[in-house]
Protein backbone atom coordinates (compact mmCIF):
# COMPACT_ATOMS: atom_id res chain seq x y z
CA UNK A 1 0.00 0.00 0.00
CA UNK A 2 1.54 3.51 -0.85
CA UNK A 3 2.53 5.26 1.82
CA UNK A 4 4.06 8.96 2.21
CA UNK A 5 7.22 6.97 4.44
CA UNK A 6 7.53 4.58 1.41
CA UNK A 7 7.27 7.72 -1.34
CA UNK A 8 9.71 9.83 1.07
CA UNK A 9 12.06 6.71 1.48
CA UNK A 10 12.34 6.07 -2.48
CA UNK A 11 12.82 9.75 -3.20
CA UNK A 12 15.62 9.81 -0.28
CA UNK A 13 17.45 6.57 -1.58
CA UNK A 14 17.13 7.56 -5.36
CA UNK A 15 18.63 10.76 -4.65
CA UNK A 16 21.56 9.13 -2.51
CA UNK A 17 21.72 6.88 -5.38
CA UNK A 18 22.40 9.57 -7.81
CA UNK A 19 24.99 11.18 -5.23
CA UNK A 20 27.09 8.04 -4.93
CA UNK A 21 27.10 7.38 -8.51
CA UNK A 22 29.47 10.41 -8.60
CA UNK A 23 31.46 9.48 -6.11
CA UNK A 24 31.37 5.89 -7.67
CA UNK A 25 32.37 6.78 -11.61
CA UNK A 26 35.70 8.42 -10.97
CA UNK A 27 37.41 5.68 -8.72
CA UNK A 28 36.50 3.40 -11.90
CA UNK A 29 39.51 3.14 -14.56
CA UNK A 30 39.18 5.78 -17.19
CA UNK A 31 38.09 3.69 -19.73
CA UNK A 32 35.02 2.59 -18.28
CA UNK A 33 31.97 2.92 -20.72
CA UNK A 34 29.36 3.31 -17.65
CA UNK A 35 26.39 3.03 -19.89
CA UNK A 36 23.17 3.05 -17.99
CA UNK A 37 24.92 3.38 -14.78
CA UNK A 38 23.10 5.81 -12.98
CA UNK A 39 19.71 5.28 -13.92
CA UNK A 40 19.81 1.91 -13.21
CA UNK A 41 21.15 2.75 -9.54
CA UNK A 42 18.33 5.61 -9.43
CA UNK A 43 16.14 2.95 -9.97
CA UNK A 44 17.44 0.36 -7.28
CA UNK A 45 16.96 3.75 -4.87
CA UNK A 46 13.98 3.86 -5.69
CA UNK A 47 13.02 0.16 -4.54
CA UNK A 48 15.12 -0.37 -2.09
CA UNK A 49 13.58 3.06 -0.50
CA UNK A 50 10.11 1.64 -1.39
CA UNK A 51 10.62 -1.92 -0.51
CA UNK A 52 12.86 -1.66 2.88
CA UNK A 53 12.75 1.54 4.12
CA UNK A 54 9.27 2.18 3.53
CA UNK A 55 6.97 -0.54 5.30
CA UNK A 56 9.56 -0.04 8.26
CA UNK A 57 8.73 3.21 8.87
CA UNK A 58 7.21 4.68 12.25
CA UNK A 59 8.94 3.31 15.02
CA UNK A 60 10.87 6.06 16.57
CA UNK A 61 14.38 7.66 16.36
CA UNK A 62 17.09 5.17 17.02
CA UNK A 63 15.04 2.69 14.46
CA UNK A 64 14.73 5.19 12.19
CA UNK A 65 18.35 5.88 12.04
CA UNK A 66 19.25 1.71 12.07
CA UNK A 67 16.63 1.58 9.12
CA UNK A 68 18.24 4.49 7.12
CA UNK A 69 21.26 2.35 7.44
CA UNK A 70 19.99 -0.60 6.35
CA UNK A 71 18.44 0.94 3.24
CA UNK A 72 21.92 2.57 2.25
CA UNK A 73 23.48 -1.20 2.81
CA UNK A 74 20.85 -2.71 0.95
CA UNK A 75 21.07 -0.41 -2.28
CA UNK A 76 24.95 -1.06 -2.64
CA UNK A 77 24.35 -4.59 -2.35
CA UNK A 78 22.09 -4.46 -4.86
CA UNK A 79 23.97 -2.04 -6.98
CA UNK A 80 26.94 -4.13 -6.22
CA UNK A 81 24.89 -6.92 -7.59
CA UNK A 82 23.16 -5.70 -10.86
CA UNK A 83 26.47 -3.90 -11.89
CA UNK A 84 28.45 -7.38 -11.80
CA UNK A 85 25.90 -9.15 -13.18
CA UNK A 86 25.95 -6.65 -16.08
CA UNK A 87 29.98 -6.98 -16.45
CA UNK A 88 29.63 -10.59 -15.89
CA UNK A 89 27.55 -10.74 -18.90
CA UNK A 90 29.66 -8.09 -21.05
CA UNK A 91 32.50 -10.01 -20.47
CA UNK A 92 30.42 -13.68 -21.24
CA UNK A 93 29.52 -12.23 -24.82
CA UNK A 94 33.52 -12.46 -25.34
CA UNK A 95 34.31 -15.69 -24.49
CA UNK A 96 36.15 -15.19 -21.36
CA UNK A 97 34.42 -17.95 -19.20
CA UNK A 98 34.55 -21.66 -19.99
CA UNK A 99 31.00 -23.03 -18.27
CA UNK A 100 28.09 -21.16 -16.67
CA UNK A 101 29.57 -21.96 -12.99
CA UNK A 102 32.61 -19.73 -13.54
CA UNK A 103 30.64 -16.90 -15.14
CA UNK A 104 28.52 -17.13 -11.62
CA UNK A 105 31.34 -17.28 -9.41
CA UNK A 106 32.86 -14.48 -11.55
CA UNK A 107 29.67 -12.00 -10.69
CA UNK A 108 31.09 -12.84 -6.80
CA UNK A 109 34.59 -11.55 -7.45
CA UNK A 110 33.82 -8.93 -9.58
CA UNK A 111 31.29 -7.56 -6.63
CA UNK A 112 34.17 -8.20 -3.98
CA UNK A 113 36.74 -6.15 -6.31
CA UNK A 114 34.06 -3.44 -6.96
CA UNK A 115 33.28 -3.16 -3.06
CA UNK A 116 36.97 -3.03 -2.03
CA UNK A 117 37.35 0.04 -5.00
CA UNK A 118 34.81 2.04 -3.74
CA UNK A 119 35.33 1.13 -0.24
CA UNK A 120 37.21 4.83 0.23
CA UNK A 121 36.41 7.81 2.92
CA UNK A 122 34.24 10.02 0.65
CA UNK A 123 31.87 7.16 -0.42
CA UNK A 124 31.59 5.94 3.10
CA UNK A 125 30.60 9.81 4.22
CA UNK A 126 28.12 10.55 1.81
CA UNK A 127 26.46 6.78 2.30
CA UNK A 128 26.37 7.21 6.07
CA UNK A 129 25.27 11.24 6.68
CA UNK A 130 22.68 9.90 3.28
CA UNK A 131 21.06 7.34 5.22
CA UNK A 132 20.61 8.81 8.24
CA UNK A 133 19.24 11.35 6.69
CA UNK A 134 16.91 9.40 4.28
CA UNK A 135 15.84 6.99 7.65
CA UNK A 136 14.78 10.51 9.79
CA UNK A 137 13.27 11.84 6.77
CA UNK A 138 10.95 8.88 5.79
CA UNK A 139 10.41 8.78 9.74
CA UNK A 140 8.93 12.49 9.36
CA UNK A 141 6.79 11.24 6.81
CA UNK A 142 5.49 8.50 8.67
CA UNK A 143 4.34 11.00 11.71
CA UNK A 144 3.53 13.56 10.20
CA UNK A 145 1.25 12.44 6.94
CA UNK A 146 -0.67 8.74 7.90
């Protein structure tokens, strides 16, 4: 059921989405074609606000805050996720895996090498002041419009 906390929570997320796409693209090598990048992580905002954030909405402060953080977490997973599978498959269309259980294992170690690359201090400041913004803000929501 659409809620104002689940609206406020995708809007939140989508933005912070957009935000660490920037930080995200430079710390890539220079000849990365990003493509559809950061739509597709707008759009993973937008669920993952909708989805998680949203329906756990309303129960004070402190959750608020934990649930802003567990958005943010759950969008880079997913990001993380989509974006290997996406490379994984760029880099199946050339021949570069023998059998389907390498290209899957491959998605796994291309995630891991991602998360270590944009594991740096700016990402992790923007993600953190993000969600616990985006958690107090969908909490707002939640009080204020029922």
């Amino acid at each position: 059921m659409p809620t104002a906390a689940r609206l406020m929570a995708a809007v939140c997320l989508a933005a912070l989405a957009f935000l660490l796409s920037g930080v995200v693209m430079p710390l890539m090598p220079e000849s990365t074609d990003f493509g559809y990048f950061v739509p597709v992580n707008i759009v993973l905002g937008l669920l993952a606000g909708w989805f998680v954030m949203g329906k756990r909405a309303g129960r004070g402060t402190t959750a608020a805050i934990n649930n802003g953080l567990t958005g943010v977490f759950v969008l880079v997973l997913w990001a993380l996720f989509v974006q290997s599978c996406n490379e994984m498959t760029r880099l199946a269309m050339r021949n570069r895996y023998d059998d389907a259980f390498e290209a899957i294992v491959a998605i796994f170690e291309i995630g891991a090498e991602w998360a270590w690359t944009i594991a740096t201090f700016d990402f992790m400041v923007i993600a953190i002041i993000g969600a616990v913004l985006s958690g107090l803000a969908t909490e707002f929501a939640e009080n204020r419009w029922r």
